[in-house]
Protein backbone atom coordinates (compact mmCIF):
# COMPACT_ATOMS: atom_id res chain seq x y z
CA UNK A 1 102.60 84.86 88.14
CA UNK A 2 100.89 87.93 89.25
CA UNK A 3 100.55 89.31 92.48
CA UNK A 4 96.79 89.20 94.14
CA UNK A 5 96.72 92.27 95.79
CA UNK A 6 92.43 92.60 96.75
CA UNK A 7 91.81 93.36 100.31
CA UNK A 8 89.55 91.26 102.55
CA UNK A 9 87.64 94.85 103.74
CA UNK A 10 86.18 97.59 101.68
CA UNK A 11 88.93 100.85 102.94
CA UNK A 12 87.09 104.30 103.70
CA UNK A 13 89.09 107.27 102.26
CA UNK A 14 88.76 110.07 104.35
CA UNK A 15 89.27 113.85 102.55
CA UNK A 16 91.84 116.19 104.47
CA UNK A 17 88.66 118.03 106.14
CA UNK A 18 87.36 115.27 107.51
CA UNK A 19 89.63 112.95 109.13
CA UNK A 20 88.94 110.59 112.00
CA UNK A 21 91.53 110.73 114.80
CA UNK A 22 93.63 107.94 116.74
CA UNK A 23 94.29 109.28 120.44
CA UNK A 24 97.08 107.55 121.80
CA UNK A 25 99.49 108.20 124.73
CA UNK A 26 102.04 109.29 122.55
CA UNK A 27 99.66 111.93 120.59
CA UNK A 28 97.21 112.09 118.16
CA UNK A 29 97.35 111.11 114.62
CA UNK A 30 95.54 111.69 111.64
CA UNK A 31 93.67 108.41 110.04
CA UNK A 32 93.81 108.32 106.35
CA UNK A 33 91.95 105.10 105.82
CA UNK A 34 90.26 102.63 108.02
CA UNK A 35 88.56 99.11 107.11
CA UNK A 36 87.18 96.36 109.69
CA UNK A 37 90.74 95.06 110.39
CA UNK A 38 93.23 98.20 110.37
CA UNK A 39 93.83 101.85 110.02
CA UNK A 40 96.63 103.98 107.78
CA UNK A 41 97.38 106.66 110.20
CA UNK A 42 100.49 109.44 109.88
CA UNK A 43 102.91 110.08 112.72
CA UNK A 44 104.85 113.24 111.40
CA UNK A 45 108.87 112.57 110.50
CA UNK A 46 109.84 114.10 113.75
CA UNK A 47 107.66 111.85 116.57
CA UNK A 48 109.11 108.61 117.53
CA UNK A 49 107.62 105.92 115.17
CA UNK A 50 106.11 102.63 116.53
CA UNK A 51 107.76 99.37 116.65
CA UNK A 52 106.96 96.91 113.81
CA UNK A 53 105.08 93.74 115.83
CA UNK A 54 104.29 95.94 118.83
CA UNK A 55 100.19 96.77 120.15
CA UNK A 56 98.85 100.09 120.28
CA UNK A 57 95.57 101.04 122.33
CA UNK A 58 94.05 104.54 122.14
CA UNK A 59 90.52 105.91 121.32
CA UNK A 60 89.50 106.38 117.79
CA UNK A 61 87.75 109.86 117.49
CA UNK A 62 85.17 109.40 114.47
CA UNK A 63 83.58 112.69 113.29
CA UNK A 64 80.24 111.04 113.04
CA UNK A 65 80.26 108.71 115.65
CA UNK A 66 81.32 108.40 119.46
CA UNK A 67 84.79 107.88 120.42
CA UNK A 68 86.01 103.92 120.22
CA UNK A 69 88.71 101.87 122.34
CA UNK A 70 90.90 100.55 119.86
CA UNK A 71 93.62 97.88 120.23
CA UNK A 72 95.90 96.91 117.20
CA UNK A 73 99.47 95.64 115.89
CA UNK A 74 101.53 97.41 113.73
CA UNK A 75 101.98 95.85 110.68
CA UNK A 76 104.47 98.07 108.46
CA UNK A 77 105.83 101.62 109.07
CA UNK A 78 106.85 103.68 106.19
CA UNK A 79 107.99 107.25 105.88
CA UNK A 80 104.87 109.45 107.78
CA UNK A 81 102.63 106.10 107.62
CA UNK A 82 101.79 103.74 110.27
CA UNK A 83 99.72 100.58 108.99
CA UNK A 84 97.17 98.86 111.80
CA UNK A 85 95.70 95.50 112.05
């Protein structure tokens, strides 16, 4: 039995250059991919990492766009990489 691993959202990929930005109180962080439910942001080694379960609210900084109030759980932490929903 195989594993069904398709997402729900088409993910945007951002290059290095180009990266959106998550502004919260605790710093800003670097988003590597974002969909209509969640965000892949780093948090480098050294910062405090969020709690698995807990909300985070901060402004997302698009490069194209104006900034955005953003509200999410963390849904899995791993290494430099913070998973939103």
């Amino acid at each position: 039995m195989g594993t069904d691993n398709t997402r729900s959202h088409v993910r945007i990929h951002y290059p290095s250059t180009r990266r959106p930005r998550l502004v919260l109180p605790a710093g800003a962080h670097e988003v590597l991919d974002l969909s209509a439910e969640g965000l892949l942001v780093t948090v480098p080694e050294s910062a405090a990492k969020p709690t698995l379960g807990s909300r985070v609210e901060g402004t997302l900084e698009l490069p194209t766009a104006g900034p955005l109030a953003i509200r999410a759980r963390v849904v899995w932490v791993d290494g430099d990489r913070v998973g939103l929903h």
